[in-house]
N, C-alpha and C. Protein backbone atom coordinates (compact mmCIF):
# COMPACT_ATOMS: atom_id res chain seq x y z
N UNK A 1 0.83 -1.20 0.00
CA UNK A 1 0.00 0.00 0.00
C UNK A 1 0.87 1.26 0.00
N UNK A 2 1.62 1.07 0.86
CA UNK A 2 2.87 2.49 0.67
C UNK A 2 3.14 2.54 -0.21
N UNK A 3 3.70 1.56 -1.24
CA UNK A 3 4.22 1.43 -2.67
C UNK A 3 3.77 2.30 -3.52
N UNK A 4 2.07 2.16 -3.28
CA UNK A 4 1.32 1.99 -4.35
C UNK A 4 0.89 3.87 -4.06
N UNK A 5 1.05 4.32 -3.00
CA UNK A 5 1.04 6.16 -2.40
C UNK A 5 1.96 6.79 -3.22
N UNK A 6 3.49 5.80 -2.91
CA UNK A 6 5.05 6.90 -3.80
C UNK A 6 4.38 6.95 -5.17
N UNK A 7 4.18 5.73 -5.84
CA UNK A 7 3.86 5.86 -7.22
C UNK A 7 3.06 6.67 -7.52
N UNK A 8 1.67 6.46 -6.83
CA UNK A 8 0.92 7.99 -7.45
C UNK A 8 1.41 9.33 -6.72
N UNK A 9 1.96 9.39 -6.17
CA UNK A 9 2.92 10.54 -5.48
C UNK A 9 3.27 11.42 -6.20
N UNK A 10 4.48 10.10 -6.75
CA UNK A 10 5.48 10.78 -8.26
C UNK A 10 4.75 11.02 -9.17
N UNK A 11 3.60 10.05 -10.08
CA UNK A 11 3.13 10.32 -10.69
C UNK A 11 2.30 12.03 -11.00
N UNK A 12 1.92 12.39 -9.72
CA UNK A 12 1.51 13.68 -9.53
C UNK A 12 2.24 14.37 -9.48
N UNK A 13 3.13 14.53 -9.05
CA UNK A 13 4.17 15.35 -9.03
C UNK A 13 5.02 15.14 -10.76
N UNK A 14 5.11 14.64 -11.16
CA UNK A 14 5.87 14.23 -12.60
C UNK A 14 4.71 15.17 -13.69
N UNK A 15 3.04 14.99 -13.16
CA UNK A 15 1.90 15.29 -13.82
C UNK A 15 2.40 16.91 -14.08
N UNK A 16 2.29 17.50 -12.50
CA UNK A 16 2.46 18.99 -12.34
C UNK A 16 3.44 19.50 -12.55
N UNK A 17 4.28 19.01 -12.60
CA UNK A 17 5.65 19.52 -13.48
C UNK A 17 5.91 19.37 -14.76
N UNK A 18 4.89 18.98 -15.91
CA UNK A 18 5.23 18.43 -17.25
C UNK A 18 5.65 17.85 -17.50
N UNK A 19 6.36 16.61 -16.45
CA UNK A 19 7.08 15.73 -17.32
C UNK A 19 6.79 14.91 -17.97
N UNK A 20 4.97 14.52 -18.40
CA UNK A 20 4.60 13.23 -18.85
C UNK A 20 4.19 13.78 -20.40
N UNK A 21 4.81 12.63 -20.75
CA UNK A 21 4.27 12.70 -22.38
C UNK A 21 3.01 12.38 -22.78
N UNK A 22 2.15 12.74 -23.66
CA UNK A 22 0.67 12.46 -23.98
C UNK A 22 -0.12 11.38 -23.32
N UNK A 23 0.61 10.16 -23.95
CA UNK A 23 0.41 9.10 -23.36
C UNK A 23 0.61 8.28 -22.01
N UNK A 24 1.08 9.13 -21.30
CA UNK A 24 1.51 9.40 -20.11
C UNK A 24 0.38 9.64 -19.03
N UNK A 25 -0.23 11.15 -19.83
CA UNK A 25 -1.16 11.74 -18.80
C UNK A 25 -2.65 11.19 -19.06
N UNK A 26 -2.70 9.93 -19.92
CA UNK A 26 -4.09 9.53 -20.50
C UNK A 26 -3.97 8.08 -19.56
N UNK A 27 -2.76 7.88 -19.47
CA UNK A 27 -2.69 6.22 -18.39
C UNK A 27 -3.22 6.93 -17.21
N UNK A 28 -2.57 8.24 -16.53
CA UNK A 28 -2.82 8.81 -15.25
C UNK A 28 -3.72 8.65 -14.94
N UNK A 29 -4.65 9.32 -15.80
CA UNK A 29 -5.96 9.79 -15.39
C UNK A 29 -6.61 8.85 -15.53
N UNK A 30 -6.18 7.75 -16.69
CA UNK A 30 -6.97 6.51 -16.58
C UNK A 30 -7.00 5.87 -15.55
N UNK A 31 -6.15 5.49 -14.97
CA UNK A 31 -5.68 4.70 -13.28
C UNK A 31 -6.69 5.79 -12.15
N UNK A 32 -6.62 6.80 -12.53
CA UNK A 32 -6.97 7.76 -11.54
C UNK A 32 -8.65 7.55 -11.56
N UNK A 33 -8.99 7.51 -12.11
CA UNK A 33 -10.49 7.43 -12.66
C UNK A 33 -10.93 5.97 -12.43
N UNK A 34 -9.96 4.96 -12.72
CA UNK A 34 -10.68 3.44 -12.47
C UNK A 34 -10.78 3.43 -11.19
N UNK A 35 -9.84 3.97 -9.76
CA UNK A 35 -9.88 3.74 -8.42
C UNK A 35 -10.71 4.82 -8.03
N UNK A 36 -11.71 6.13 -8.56
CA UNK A 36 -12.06 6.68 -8.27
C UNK A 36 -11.34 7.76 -7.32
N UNK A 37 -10.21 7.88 -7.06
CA UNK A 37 -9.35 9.21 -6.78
C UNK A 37 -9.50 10.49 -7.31
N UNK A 38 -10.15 10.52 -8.66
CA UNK A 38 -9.95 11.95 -9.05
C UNK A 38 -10.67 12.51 -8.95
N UNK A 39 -12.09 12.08 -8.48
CA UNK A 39 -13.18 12.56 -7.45
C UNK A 39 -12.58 13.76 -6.24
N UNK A 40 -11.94 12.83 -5.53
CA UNK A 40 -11.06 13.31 -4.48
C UNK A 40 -9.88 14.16 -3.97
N UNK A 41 -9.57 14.58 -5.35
CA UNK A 41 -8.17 15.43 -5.77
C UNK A 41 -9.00 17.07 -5.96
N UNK A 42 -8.27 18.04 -6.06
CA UNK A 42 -8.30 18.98 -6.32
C UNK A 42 -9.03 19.41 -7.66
N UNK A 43 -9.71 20.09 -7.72
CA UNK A 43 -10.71 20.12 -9.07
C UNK A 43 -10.31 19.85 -10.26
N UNK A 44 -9.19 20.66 -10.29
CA UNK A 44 -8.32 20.55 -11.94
C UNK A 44 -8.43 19.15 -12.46
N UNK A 45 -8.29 18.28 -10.90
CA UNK A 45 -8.01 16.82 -11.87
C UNK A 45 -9.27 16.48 -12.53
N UNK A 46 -10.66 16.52 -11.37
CA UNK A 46 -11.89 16.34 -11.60
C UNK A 46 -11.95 16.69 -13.33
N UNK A 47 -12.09 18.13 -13.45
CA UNK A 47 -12.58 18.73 -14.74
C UNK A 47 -11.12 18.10 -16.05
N UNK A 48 -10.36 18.26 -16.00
CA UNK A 48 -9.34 17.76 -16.73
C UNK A 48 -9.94 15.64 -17.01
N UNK A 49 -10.08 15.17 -15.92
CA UNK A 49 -10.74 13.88 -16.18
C UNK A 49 -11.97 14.26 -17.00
N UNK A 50 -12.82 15.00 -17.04
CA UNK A 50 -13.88 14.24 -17.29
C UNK A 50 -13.57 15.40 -18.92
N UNK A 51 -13.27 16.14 -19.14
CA UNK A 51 -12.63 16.86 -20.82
C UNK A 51 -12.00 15.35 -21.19
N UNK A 52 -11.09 14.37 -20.63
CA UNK A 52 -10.78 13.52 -21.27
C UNK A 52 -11.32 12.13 -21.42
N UNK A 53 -12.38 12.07 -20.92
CA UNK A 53 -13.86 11.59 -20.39
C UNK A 53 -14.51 11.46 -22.15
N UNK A 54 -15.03 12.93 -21.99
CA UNK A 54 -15.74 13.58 -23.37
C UNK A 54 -15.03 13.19 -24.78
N UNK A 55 -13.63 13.45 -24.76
CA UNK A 55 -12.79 13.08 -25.58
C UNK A 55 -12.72 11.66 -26.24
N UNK A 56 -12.54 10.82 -25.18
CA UNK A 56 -13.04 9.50 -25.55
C UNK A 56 -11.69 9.00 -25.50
N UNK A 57 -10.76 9.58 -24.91
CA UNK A 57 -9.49 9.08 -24.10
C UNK A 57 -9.40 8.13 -22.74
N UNK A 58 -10.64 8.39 -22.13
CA UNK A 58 -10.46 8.03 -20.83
C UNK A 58 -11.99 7.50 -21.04
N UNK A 59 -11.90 6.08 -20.22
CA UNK A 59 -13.25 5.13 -20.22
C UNK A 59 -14.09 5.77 -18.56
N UNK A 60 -15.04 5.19 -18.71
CA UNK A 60 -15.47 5.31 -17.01
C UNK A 60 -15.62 3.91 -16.55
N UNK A 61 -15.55 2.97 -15.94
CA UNK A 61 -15.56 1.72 -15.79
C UNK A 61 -17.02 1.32 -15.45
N UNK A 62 -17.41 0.45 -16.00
CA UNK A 62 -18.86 0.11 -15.80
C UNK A 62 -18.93 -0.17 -14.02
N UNK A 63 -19.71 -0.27 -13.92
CA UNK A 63 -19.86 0.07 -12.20
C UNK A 63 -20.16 -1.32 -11.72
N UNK A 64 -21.00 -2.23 -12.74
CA UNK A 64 -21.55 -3.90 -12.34
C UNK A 64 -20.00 -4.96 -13.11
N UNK A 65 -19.35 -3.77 -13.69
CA UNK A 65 -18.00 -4.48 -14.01
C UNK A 65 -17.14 -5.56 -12.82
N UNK A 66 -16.69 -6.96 -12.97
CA UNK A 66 -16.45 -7.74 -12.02
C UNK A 66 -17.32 -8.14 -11.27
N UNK A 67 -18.50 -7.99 -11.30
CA UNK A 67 -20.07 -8.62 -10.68
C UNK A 67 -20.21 -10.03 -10.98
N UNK A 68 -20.40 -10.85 -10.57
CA UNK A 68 -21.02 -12.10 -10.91
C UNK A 68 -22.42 -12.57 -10.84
């Protein structure tokens, strides 16, 4: 679980500093969006997710997804 904090840590921090390439910031937000975090973040991420939402970059995960 600590592991898994540094990584999105850096990742945020790598985000807000420019260092990610296109494809970079479309995994982010993808990861960010499947665990529901970007709910929880600071707006920018919110509205920036869901512009890439609209775009058709970023999925929303079906919600009965993994249901049996």
């Amino acid at each position: 679980m600590l592991l898994e904090i540094k990584n999105l840590t850096d990742k945020i921090v790598r985000f807000e500093e420019g260092d990610m390439q296109e494809d970079e910031v479309i995994s982010f937000f993808q990861e960010l969006v499947n665990t529901g975090l970007v709910w929880n973040l600071q707006g920018f991420y919110g509205r920036t997710a869901v512009n890439l939402i609209e775009s058709g970059l970023v999925t929303v995960p079906d919600a009965d997804e993994g249901e049996v």
